[in-house]
C-alpha atoms as a PDB file:
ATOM      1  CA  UNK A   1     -11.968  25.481  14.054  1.00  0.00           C
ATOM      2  CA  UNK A   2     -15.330  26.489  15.389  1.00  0.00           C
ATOM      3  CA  UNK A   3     -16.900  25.276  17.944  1.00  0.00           C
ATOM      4  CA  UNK A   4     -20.838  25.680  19.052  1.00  0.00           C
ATOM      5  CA  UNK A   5     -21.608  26.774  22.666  1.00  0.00           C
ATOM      6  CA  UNK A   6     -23.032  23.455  23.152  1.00  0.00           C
ATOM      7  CA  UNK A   7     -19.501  21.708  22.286  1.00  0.00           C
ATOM      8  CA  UNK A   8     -17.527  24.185  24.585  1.00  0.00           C
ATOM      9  CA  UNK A   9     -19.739  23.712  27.537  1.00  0.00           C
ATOM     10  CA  UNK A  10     -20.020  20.056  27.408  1.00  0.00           C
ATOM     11  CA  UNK A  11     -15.776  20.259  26.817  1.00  0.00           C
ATOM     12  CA  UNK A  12     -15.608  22.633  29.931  1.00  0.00           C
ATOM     13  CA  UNK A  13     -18.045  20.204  32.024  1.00  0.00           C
ATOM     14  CA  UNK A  14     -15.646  16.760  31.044  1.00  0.00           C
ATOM     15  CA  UNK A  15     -12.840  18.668  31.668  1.00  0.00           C
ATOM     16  CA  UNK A  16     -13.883  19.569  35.270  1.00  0.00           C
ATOM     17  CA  UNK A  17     -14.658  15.799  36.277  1.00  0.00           C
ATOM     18  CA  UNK A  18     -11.843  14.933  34.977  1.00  0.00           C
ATOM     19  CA  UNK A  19      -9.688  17.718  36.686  1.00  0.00           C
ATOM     20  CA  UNK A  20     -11.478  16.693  39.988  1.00  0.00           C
ATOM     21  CA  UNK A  21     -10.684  12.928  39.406  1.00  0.00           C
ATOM     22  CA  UNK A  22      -7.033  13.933  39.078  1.00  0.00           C
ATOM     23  CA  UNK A  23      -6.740  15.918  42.187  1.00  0.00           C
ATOM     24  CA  UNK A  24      -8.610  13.143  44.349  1.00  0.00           C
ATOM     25  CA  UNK A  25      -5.591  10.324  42.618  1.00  0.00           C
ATOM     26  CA  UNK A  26      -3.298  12.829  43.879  1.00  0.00           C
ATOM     27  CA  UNK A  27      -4.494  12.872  47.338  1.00  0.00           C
ATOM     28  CA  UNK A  28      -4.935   9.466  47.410  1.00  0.00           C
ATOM     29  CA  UNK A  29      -1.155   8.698  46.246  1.00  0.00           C
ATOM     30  CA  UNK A  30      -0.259  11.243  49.128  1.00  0.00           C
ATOM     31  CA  UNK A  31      -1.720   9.305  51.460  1.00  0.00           C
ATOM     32  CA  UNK A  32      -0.205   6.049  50.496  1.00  0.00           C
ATOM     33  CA  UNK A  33       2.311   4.628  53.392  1.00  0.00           C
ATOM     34  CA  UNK A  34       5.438   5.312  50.733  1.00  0.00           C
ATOM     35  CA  UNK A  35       3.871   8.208  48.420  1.00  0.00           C
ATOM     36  CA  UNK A  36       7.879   8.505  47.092  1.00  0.00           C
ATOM     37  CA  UNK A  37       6.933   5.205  45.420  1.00  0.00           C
ATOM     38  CA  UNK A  38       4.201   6.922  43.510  1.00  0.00           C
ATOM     39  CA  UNK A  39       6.558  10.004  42.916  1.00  0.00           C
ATOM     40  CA  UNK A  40       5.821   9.537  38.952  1.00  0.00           C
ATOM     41  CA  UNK A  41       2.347   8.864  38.579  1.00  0.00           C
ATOM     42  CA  UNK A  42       1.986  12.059  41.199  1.00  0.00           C
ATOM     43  CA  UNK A  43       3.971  13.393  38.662  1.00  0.00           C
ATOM     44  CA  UNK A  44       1.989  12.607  35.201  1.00  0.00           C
ATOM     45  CA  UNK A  45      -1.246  13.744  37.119  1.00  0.00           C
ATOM     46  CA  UNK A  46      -0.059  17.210  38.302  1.00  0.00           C
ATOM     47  CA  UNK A  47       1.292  17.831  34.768  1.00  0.00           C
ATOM     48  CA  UNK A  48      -2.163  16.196  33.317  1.00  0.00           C
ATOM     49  CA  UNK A  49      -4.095  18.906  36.094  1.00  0.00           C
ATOM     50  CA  UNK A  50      -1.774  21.849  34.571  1.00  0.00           C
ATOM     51  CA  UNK A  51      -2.777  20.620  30.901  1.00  0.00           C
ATOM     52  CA  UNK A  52      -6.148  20.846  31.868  1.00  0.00           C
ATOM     53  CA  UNK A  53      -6.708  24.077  33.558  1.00  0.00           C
ATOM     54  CA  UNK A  54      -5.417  25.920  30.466  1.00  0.00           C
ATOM     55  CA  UNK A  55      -7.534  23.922  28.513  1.00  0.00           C
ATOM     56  CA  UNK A  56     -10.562  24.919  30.912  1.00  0.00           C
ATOM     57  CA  UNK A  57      -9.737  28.518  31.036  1.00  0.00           C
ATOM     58  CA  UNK A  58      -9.331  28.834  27.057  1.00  0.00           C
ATOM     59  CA  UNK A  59     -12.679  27.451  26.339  1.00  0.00           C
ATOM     60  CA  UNK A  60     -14.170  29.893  29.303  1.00  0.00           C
ATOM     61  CA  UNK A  61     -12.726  32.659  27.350  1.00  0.00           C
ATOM     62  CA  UNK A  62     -14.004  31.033  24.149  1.00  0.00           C
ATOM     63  CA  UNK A  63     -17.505  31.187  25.760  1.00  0.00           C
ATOM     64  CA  UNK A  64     -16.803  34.556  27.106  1.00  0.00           C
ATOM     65  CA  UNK A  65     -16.667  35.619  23.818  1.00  0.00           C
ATOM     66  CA  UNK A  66     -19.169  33.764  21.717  1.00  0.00           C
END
């Protein structure tokens, strides 16, 4: 599928908020009197952080080479 420079760098941009969104729910969850409580949703978000990194670094390689 193809994707206009336009597309990739408004993709990359979401996907950076959103990657900085996770990592502050993270912190916050740490900080939490019983974070072992939150031991899931820490969880889902670190796995939802790795998801998006790869996404982020394939479309900066997309626009690397476009």
């Amino acid at each position: 599928m193809e994707y206009s420079r336009d597309e990739l760098t408004e993709a990359k941009r979401q996907i950076a908020s959103t990657l900085h969104k996770l990592r502050e729910t993270i912190q916050t969850l740490r900080a939490k009197e019983n974070p072992e409580r939150y031991k899931s949703q820490i969880t889902l978000a670190e796995r939802r952080i790795k998801a998006f990194e790869i996404a982020h670094g394939l479309i900066e390689r997309e626009l690397s080479s476009v």
